[in-house]
Structures are given as structure tokens and as C-alpha cells.
N, C-alpha and C. Protein backbone atom coordinates (compact mmCIF):
# COMPACT_ATOMS: atom_id res chain seq x y z
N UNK A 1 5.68 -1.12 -30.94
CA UNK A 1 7.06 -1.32 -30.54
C UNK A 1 7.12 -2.30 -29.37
N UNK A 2 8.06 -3.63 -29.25
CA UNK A 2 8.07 -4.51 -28.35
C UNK A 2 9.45 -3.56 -27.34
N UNK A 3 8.82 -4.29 -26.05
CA UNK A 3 9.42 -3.63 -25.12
C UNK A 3 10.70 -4.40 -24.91
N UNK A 4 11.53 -3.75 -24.47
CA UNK A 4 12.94 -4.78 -24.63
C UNK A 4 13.36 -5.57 -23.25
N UNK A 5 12.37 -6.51 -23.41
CA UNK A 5 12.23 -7.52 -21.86
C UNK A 5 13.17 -8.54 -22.28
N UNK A 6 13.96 -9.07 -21.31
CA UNK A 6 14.85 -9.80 -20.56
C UNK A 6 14.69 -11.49 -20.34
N UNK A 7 14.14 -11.98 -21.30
CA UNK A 7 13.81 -13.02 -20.72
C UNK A 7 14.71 -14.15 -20.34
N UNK A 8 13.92 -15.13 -19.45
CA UNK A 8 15.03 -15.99 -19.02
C UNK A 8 13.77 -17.57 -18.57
N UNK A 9 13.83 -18.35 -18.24
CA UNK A 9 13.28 -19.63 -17.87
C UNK A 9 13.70 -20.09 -16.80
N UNK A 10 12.63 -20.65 -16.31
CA UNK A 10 13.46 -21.40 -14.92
C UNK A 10 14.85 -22.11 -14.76
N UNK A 11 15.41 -22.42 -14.01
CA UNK A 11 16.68 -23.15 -13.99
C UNK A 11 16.25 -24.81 -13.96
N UNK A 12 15.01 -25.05 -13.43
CA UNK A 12 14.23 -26.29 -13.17
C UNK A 12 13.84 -26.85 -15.01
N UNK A 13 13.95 -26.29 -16.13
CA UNK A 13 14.21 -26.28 -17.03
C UNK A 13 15.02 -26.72 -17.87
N UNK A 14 16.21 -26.58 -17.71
CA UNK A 14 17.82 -27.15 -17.85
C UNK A 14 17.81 -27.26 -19.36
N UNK A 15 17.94 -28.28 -20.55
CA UNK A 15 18.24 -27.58 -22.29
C UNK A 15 16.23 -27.61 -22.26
N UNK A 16 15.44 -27.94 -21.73
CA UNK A 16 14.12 -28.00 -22.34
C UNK A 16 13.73 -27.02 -23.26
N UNK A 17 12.76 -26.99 -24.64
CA UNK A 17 12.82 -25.77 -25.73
C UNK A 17 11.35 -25.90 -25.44
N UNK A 18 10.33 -26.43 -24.67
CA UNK A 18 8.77 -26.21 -24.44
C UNK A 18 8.72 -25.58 -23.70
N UNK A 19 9.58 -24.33 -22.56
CA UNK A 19 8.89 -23.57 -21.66
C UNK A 19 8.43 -22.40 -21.34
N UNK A 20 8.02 -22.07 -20.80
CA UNK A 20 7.15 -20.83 -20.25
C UNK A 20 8.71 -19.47 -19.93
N UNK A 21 8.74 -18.46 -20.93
CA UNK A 21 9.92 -18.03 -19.89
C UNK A 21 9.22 -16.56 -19.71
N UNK A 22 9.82 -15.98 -18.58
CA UNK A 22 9.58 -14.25 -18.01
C UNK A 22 10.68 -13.67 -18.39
N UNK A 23 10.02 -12.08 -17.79
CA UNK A 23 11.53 -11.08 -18.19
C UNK A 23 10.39 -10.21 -16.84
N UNK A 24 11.46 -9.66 -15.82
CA UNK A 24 11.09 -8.91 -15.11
C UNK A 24 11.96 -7.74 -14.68
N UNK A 25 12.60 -7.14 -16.10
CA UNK A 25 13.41 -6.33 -16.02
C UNK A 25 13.13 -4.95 -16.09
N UNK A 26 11.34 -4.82 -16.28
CA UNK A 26 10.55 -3.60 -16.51
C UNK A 26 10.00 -3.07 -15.53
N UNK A 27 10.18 -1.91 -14.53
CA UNK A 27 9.22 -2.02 -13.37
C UNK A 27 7.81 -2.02 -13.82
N UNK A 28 6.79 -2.83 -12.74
CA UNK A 28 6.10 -2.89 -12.91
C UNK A 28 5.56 -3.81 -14.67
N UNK A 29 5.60 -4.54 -14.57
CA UNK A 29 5.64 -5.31 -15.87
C UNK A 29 6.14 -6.31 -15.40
N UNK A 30 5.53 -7.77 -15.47
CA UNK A 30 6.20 -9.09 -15.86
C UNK A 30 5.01 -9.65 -16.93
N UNK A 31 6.16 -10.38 -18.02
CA UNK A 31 6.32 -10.42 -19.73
C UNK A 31 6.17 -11.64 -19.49
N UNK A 32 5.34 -12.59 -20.42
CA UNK A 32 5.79 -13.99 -19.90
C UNK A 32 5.20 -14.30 -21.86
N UNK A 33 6.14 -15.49 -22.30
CA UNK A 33 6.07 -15.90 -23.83
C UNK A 33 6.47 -17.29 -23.85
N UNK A 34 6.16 -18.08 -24.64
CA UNK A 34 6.28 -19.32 -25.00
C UNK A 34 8.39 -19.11 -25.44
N UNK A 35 8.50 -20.50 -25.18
CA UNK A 35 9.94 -20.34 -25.48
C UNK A 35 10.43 -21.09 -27.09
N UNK A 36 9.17 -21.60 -27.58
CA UNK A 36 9.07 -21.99 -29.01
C UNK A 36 8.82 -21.02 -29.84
N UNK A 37 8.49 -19.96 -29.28
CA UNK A 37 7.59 -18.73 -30.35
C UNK A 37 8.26 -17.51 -29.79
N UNK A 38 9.60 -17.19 -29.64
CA UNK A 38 10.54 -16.06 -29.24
C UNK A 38 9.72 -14.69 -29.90
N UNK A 39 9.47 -15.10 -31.25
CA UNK A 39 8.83 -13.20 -31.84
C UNK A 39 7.49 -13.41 -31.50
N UNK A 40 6.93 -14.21 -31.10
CA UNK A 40 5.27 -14.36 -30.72
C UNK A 40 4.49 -13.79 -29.50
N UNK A 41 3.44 -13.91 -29.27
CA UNK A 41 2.82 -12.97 -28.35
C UNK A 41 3.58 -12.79 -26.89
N UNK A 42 3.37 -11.65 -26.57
CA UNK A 42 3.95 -11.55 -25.35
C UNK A 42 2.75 -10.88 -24.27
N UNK A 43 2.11 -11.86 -23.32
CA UNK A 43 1.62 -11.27 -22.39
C UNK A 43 2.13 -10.51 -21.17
N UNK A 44 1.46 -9.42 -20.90
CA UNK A 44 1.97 -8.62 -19.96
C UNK A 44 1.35 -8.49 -18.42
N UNK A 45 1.80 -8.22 -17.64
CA UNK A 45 1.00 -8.24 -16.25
C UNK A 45 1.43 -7.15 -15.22
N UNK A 46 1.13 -6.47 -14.03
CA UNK A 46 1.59 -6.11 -13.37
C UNK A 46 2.23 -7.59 -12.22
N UNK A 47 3.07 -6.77 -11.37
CA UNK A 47 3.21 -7.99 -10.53
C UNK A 47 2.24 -8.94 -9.55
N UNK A 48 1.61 -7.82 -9.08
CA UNK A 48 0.26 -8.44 -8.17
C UNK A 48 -0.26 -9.56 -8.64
N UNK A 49 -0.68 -9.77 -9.91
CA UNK A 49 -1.65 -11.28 -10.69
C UNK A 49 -0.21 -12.58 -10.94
N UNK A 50 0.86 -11.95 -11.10
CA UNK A 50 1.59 -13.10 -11.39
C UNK A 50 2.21 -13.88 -10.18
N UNK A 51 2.31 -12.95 -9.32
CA UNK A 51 2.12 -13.44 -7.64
C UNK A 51 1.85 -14.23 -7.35
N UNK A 52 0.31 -13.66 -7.53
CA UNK A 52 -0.58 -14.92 -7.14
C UNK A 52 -1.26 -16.16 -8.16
N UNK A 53 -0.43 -16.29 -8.95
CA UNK A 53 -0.66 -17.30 -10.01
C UNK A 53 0.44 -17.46 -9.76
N UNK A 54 2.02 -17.41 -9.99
CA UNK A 54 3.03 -18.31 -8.86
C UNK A 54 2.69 -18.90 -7.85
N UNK A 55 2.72 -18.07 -6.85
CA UNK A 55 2.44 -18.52 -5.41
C UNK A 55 1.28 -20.11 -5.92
N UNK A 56 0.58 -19.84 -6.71
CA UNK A 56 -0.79 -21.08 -6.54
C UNK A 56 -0.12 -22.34 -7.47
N UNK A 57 1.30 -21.64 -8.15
CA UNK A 57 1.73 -22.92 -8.98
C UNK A 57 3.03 -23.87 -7.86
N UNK A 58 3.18 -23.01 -7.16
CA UNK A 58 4.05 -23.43 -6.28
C UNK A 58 3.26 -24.13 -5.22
N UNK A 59 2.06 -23.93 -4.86
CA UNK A 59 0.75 -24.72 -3.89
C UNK A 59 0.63 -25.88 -4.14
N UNK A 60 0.82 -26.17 -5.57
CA UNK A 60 0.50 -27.35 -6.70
C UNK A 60 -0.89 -26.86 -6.67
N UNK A 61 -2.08 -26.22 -7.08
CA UNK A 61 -3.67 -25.97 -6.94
C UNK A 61 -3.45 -26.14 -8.45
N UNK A 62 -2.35 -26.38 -9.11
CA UNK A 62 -2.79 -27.02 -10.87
C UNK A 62 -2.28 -28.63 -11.26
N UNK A 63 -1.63 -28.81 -10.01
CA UNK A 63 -0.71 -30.62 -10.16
C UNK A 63 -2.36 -31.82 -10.76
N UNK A 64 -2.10 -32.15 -11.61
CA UNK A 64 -3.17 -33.12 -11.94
C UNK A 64 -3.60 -34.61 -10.84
């Protein structure tokens, strides 16, 4: 049974159909899925790891 997460995409996004979107409407749970593949896998996380994989995308430690 899929959990009934909330998703949404950045606003930095605007009509784009390639992005990354979350749903953090579960405690404890953030959901994150391709925004091309809506019924497709959905990885799950507590908050602690997505934190700090934000926090490091916001660092730029992935900017090429």
C-alpha cells in the first residue's frame, strides 16, 4: 500500500516536468519521486539524511 504523500516541487521549478519533487506530510518520512514517473518508485527517508543532503545541495558540494 503507497502511503498517501503530498507531493509538491520546488517553486525554483516553475512549468518544468524533469524534477525531483517531496511530500513531507508524514511525520517522520520525507518521500522524494521523479516528477516524470508519478506511479514510480518512491524513496523514503527519515529527516536527518535529507537534511543533510539538502543542506550539501544548497553548499553547491554537487555544482559541476
Amino acid at each position: 500500500m503507497r502511503q498517501n504523500f503530498h507531493f509538491r516541487k520546488s517553486s525554483f521549478s516553475s512549468e518544468a516536468v524533469e524534477c525531483v519533487e517531496i511530500a513531507t506530510n508524514i511525520p517522520d518520512i520525507v518521500a522524494i519521486r521523479d516528477s516524470k514517473a508519478p506511479e514510480g518508485p518512491v524513496i523514503q527517508l527519515s529527516p536527518a539524511p535529507w537534511d543533510t543532503f539538502r543542506d550539501a545541495l544548497v553548499a553547491g558540494a554537487f555544482n559541476r
